[in-house]
PDB file of N, CA and C in Angstrom:
ATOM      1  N   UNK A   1       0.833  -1.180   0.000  1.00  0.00           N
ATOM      2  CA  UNK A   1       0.000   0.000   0.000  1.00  0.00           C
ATOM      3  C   UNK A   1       0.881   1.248   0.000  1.00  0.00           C
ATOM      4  N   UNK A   2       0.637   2.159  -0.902  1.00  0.00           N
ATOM      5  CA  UNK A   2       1.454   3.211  -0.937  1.00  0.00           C
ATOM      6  C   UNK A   2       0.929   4.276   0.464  1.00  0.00           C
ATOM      7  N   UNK A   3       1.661   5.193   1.010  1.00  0.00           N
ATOM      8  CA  UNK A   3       1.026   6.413   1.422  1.00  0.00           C
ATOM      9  C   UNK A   3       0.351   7.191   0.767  1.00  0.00           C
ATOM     10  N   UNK A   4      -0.762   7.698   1.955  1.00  0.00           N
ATOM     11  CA  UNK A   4      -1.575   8.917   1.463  1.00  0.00           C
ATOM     12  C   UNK A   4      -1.790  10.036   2.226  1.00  0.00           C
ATOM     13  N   UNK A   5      -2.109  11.264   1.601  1.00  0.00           N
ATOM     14  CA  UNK A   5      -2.370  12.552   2.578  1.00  0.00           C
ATOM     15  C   UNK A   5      -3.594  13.079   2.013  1.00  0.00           C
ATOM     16  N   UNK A   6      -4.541  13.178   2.606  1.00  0.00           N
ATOM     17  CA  UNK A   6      -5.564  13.635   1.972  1.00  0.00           C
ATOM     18  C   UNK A   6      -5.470  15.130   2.991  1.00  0.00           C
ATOM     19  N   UNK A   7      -6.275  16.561   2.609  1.00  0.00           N
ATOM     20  CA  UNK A   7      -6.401  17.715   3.202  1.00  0.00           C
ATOM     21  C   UNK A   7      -8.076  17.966   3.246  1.00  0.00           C
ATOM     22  N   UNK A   8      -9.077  17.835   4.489  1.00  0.00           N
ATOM     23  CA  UNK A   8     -10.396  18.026   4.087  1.00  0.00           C
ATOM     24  C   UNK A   8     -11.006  19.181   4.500  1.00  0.00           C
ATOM     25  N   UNK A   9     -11.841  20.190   3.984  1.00  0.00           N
ATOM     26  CA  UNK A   9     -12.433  21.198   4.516  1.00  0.00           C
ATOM     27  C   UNK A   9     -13.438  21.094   5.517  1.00  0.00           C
ATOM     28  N   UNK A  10     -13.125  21.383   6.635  1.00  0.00           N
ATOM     29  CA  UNK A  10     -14.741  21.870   7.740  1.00  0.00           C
ATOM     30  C   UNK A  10     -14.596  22.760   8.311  1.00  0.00           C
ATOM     31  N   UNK A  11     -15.933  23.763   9.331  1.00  0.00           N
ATOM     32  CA  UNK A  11     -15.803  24.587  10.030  1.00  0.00           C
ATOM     33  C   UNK A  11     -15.373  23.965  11.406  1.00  0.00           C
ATOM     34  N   UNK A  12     -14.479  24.881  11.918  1.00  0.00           N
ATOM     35  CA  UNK A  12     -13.571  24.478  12.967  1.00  0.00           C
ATOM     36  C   UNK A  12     -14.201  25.555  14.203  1.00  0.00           C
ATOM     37  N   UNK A  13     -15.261  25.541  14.457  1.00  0.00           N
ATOM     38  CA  UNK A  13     -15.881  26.951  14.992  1.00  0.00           C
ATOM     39  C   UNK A  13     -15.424  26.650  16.543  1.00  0.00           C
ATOM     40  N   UNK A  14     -15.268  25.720  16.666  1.00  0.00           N
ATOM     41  CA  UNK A  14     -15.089  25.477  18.567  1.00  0.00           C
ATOM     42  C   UNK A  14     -14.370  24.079  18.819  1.00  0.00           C
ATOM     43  N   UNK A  15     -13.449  23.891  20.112  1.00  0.00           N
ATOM     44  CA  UNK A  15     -12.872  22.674  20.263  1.00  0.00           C
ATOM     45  C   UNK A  15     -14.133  21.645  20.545  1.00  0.00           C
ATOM     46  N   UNK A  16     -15.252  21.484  20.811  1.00  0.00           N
ATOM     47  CA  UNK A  16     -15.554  20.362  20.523  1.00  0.00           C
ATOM     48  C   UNK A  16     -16.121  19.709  18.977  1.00  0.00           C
ATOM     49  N   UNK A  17     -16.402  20.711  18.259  1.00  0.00           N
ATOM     50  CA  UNK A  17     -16.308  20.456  16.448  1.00  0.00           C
ATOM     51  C   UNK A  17     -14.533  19.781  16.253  1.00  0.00           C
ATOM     52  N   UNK A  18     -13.601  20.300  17.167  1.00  0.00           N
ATOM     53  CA  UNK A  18     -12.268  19.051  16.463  1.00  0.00           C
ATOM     54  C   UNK A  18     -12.531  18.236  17.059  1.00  0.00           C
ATOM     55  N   UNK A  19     -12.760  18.411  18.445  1.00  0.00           N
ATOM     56  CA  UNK A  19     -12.678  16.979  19.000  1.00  0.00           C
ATOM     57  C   UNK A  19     -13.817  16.041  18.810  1.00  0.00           C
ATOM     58  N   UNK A  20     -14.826  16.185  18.333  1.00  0.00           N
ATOM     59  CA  UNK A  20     -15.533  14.805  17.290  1.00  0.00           C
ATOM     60  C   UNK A  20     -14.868  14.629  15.902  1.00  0.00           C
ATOM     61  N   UNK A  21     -14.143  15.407  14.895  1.00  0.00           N
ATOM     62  CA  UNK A  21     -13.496  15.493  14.170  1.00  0.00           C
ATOM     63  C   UNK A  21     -12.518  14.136  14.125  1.00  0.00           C
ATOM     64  N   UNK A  22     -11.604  14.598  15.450  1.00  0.00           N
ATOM     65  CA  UNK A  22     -10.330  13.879  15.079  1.00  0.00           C
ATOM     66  C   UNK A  22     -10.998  12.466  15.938  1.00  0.00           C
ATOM     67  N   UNK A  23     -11.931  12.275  16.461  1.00  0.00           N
ATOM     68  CA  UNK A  23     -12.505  10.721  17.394  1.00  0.00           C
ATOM     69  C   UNK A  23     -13.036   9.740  15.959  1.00  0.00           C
ATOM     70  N   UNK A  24     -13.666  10.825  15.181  1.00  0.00           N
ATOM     71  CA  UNK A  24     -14.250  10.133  14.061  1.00  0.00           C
ATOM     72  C   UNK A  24     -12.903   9.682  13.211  1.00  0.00           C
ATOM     73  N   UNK A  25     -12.076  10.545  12.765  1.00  0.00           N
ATOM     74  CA  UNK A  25     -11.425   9.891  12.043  1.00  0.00           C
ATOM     75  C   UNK A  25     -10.095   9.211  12.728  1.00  0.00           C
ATOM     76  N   UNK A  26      -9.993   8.990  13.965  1.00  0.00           N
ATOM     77  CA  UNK A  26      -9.421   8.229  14.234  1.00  0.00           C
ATOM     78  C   UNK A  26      -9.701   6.729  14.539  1.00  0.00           C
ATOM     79  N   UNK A  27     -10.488   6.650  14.091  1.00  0.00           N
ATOM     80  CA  UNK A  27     -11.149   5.361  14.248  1.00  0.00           C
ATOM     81  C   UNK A  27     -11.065   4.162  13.014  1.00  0.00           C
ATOM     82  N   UNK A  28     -10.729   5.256  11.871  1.00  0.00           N
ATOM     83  CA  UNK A  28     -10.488   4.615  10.184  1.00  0.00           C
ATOM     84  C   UNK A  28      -9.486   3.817  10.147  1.00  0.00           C
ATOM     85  N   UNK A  29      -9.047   2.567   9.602  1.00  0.00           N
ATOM     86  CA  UNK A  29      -7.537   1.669   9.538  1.00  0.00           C
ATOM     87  C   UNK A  29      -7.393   2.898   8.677  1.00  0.00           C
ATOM     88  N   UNK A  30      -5.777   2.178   9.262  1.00  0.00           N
ATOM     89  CA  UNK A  30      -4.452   2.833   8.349  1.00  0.00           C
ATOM     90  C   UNK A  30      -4.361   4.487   8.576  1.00  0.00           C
ATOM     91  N   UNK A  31      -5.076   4.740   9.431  1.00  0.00           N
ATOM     92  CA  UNK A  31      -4.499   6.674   9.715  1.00  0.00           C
ATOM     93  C   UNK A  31      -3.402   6.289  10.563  1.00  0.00           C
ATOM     94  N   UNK A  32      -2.090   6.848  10.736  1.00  0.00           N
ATOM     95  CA  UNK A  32      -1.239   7.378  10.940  1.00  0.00           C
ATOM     96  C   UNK A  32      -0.800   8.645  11.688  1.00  0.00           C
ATOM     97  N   UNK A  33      -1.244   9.650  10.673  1.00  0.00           N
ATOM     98  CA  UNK A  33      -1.103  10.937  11.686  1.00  0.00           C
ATOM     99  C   UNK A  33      -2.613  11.715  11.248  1.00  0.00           C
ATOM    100  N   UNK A  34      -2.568  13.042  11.996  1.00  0.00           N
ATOM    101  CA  UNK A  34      -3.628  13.637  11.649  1.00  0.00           C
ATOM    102  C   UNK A  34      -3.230  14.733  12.569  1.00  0.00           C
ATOM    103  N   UNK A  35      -3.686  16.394  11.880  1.00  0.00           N
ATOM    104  CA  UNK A  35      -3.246  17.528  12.405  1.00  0.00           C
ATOM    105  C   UNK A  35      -4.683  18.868  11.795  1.00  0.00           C
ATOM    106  N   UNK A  36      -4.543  19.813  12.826  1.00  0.00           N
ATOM    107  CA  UNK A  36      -5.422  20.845  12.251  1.00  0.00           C
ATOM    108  C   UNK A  36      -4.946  22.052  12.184  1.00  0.00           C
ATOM    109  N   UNK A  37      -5.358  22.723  11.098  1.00  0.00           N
ATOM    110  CA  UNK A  37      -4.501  24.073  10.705  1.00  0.00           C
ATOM    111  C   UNK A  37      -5.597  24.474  10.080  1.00  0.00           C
ATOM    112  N   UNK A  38      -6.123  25.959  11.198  1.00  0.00           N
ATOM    113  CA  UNK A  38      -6.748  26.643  10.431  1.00  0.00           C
ATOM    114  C   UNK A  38      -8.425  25.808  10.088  1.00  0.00           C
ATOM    115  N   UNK A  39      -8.986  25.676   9.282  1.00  0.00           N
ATOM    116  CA  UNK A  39     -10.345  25.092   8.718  1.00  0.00           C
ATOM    117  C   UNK A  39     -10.185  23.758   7.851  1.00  0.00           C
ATOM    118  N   UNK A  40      -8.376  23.315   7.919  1.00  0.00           N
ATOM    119  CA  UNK A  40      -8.347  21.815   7.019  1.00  0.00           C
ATOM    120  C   UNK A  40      -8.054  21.255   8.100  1.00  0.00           C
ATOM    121  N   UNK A  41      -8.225  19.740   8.163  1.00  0.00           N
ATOM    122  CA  UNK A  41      -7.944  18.492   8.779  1.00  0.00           C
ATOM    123  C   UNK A  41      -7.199  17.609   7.734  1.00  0.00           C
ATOM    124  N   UNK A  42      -5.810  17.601   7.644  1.00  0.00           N
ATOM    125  CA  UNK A  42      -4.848  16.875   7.205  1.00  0.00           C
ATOM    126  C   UNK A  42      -4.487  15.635   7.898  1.00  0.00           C
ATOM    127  N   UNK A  43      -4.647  14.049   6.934  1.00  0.00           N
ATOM    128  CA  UNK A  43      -4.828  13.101   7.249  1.00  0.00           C
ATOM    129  C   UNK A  43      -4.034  12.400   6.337  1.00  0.00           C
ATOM    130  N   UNK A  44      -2.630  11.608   7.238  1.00  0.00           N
ATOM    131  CA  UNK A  44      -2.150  10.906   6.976  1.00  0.00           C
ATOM    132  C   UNK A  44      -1.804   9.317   7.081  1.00  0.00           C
ATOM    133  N   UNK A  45      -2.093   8.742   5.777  1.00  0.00           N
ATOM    134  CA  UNK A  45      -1.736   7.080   6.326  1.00  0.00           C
ATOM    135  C   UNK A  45      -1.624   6.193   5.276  1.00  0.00           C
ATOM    136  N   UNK A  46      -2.280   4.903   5.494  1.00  0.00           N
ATOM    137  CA  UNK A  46      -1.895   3.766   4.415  1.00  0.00           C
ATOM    138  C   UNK A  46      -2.906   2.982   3.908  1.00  0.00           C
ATOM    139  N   UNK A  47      -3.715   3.387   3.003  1.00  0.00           N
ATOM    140  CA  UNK A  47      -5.056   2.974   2.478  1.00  0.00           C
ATOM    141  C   UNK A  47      -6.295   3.579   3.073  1.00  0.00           C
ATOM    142  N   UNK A  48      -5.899   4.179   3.659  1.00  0.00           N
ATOM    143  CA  UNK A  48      -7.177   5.897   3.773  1.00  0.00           C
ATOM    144  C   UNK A  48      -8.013   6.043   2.290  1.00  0.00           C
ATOM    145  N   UNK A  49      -9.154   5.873   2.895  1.00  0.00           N
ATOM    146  CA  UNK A  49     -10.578   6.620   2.236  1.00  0.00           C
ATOM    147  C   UNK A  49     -10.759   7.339   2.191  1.00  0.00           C
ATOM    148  N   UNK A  50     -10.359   8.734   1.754  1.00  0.00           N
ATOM    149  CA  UNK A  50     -11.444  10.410   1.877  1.00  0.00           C
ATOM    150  C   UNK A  50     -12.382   9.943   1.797  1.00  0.00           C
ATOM    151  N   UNK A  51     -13.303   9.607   0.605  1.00  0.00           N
ATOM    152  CA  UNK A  51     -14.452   9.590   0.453  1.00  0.00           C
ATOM    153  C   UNK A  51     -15.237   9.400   1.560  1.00  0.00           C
ATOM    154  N   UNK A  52     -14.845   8.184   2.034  1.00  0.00           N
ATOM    155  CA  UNK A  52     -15.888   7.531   3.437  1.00  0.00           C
ATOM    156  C   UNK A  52     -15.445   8.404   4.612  1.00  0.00           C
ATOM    157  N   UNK A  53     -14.058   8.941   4.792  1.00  0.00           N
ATOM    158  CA  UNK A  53     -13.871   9.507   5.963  1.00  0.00           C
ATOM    159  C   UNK A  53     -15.098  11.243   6.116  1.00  0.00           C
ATOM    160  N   UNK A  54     -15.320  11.413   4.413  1.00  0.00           N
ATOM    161  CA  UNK A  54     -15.640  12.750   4.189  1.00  0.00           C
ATOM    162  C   UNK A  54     -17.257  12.540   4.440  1.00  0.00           C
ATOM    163  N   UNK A  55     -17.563  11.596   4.027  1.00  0.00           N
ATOM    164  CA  UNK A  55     -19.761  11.060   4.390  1.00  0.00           C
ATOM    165  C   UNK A  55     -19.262  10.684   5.904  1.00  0.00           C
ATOM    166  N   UNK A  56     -18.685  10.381   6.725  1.00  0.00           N
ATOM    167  CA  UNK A  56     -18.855  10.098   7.907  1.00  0.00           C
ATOM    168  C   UNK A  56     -18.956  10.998   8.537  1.00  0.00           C
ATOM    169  N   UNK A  57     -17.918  12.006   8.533  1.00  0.00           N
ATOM    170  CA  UNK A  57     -17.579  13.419   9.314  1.00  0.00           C
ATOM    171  C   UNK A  57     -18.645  14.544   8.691  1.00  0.00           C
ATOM    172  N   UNK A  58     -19.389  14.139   7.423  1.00  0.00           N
ATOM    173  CA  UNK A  58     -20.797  14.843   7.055  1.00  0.00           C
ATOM    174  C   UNK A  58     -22.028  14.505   8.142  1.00  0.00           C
ATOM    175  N   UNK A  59     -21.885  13.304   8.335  1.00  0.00           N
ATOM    176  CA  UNK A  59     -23.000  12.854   9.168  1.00  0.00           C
ATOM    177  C   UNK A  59     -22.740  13.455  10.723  1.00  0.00           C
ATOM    178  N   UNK A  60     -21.739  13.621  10.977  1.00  0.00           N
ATOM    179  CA  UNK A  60     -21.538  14.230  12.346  1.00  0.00           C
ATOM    180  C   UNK A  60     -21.608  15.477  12.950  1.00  0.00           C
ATOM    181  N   UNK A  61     -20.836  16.401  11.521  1.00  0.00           N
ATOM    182  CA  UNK A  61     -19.953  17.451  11.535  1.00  0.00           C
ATOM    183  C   UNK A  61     -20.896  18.652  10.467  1.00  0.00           C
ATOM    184  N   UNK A  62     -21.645  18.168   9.356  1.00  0.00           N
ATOM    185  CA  UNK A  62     -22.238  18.745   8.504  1.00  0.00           C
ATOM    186  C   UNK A  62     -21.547  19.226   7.264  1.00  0.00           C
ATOM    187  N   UNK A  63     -20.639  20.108   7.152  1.00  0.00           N
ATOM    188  CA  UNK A  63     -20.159  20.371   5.953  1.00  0.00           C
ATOM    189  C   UNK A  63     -18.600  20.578   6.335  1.00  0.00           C
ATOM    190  N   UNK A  64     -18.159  19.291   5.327  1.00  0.00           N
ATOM    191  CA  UNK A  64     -17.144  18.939   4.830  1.00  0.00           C
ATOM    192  C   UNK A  64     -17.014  18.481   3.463  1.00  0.00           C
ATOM    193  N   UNK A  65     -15.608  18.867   2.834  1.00  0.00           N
ATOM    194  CA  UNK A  65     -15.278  18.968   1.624  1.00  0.00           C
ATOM    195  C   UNK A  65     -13.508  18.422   1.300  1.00  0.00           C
ATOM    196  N   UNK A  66     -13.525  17.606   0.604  1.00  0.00           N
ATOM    197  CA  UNK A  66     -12.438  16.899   0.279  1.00  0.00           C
ATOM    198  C   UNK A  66     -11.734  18.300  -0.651  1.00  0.00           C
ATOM    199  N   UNK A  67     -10.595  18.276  -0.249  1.00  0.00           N
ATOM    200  CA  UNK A  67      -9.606  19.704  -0.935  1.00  0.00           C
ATOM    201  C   UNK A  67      -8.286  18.983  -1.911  1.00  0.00           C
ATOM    202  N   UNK A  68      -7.720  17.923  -1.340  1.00  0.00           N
ATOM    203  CA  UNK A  68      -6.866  17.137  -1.968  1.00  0.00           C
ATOM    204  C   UNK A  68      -6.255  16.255  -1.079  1.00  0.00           C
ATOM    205  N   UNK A  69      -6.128  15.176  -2.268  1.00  0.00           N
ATOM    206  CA  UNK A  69      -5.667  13.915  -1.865  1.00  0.00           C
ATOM    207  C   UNK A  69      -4.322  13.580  -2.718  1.00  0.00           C
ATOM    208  N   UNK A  70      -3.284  13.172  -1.921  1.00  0.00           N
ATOM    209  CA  UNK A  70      -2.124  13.126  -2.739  1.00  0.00           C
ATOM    210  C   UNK A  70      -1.610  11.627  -2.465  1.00  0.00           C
ATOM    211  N   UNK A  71      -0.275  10.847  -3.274  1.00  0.00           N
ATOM    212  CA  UNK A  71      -0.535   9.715  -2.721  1.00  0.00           C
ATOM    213  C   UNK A  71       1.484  10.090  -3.013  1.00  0.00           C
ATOM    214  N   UNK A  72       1.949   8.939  -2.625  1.00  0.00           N
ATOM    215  CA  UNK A  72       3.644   8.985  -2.870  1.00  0.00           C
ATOM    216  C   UNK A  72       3.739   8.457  -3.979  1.00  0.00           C
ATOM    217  N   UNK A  73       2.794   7.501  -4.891  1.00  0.00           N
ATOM    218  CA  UNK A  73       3.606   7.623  -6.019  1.00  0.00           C
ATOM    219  C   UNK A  73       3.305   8.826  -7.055  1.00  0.00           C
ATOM    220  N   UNK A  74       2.074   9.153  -6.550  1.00  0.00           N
ATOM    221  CA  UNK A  74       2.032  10.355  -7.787  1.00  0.00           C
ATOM    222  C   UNK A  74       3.651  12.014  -7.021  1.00  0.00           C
ATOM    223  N   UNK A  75       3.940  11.876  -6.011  1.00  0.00           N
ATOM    224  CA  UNK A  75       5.302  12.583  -5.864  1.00  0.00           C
ATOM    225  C   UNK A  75       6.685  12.003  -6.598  1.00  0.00           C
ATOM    226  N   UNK A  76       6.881  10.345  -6.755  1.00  0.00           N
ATOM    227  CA  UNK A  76       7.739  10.115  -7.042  1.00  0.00           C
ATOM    228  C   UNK A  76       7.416  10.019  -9.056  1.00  0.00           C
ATOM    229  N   UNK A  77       6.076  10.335  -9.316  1.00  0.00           N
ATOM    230  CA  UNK A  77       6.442  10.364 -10.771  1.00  0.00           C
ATOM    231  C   UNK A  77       6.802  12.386 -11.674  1.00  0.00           C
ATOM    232  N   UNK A  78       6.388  12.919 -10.129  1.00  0.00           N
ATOM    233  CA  UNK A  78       6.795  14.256 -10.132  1.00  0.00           C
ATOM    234  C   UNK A  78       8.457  13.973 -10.329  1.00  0.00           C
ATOM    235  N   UNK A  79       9.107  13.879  -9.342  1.00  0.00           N
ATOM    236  CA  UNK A  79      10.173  13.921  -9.684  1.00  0.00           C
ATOM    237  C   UNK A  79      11.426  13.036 -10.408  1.00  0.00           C
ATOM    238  N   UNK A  80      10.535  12.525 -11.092  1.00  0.00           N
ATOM    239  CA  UNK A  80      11.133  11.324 -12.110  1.00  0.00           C
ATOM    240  C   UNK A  80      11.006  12.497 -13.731  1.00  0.00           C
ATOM    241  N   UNK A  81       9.818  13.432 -13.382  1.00  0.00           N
ATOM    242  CA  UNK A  81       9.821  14.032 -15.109  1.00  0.00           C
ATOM    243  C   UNK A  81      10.703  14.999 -14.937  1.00  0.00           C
TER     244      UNK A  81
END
C-alpha cells in the first residue's frame, strides 16, 4: 500500500467540532497521523478513504469537503519528469 495525505475542509468553529473530528477519524484503519490548521484536517496514512472519511464526518460534523488527496507515487512520478 502506498502512502496517502488527503487535506479536508470543515468549520472548525469550537474545540468540541475538532474533538468529534479527530474521534471520528481516528477510528479509520491505516491513519497514521492527523493535524489541524486553520479550517483543514490533514490526514495521513496507508489505504485511507477520503471519500468515506468525508460522508462520515458529514453525518456528524455537517459540511465537509475533500480539498486534496495526494498519494507517494504520484510525488515520485513528479520527480522522475
Amino acid at each position: 500500500m502506498a502512502k496517502q495525505k488527503a487535506v479536508l475542509g470543515l468549520p472548525m468553529e469550537d474545540a468540541k467540532i475538532r474533538t468529534k473530528a479527530l474521534e471520528c477519524i481516528a477510528k479509520f484503519p491505516g491513519v497514521r497521523l492527523m493535524s489541524i490548521v486553520g479550517n483543514q484536517l490533514t490526514v495521513e496514512g496507508e489505504g485511507i478513504d477520503p471519500v468515506l472519511m468525508t460522508l462520515k464526518l458529514r453525518k456528524k460534523i455537517r459540511s465537509t469537503q475533500i480539498q486534496t488527496v495526494e498519494t507517494d507515487e504520484s510525488k515520485n512520478q513528479e520527480k522522475q519528469d
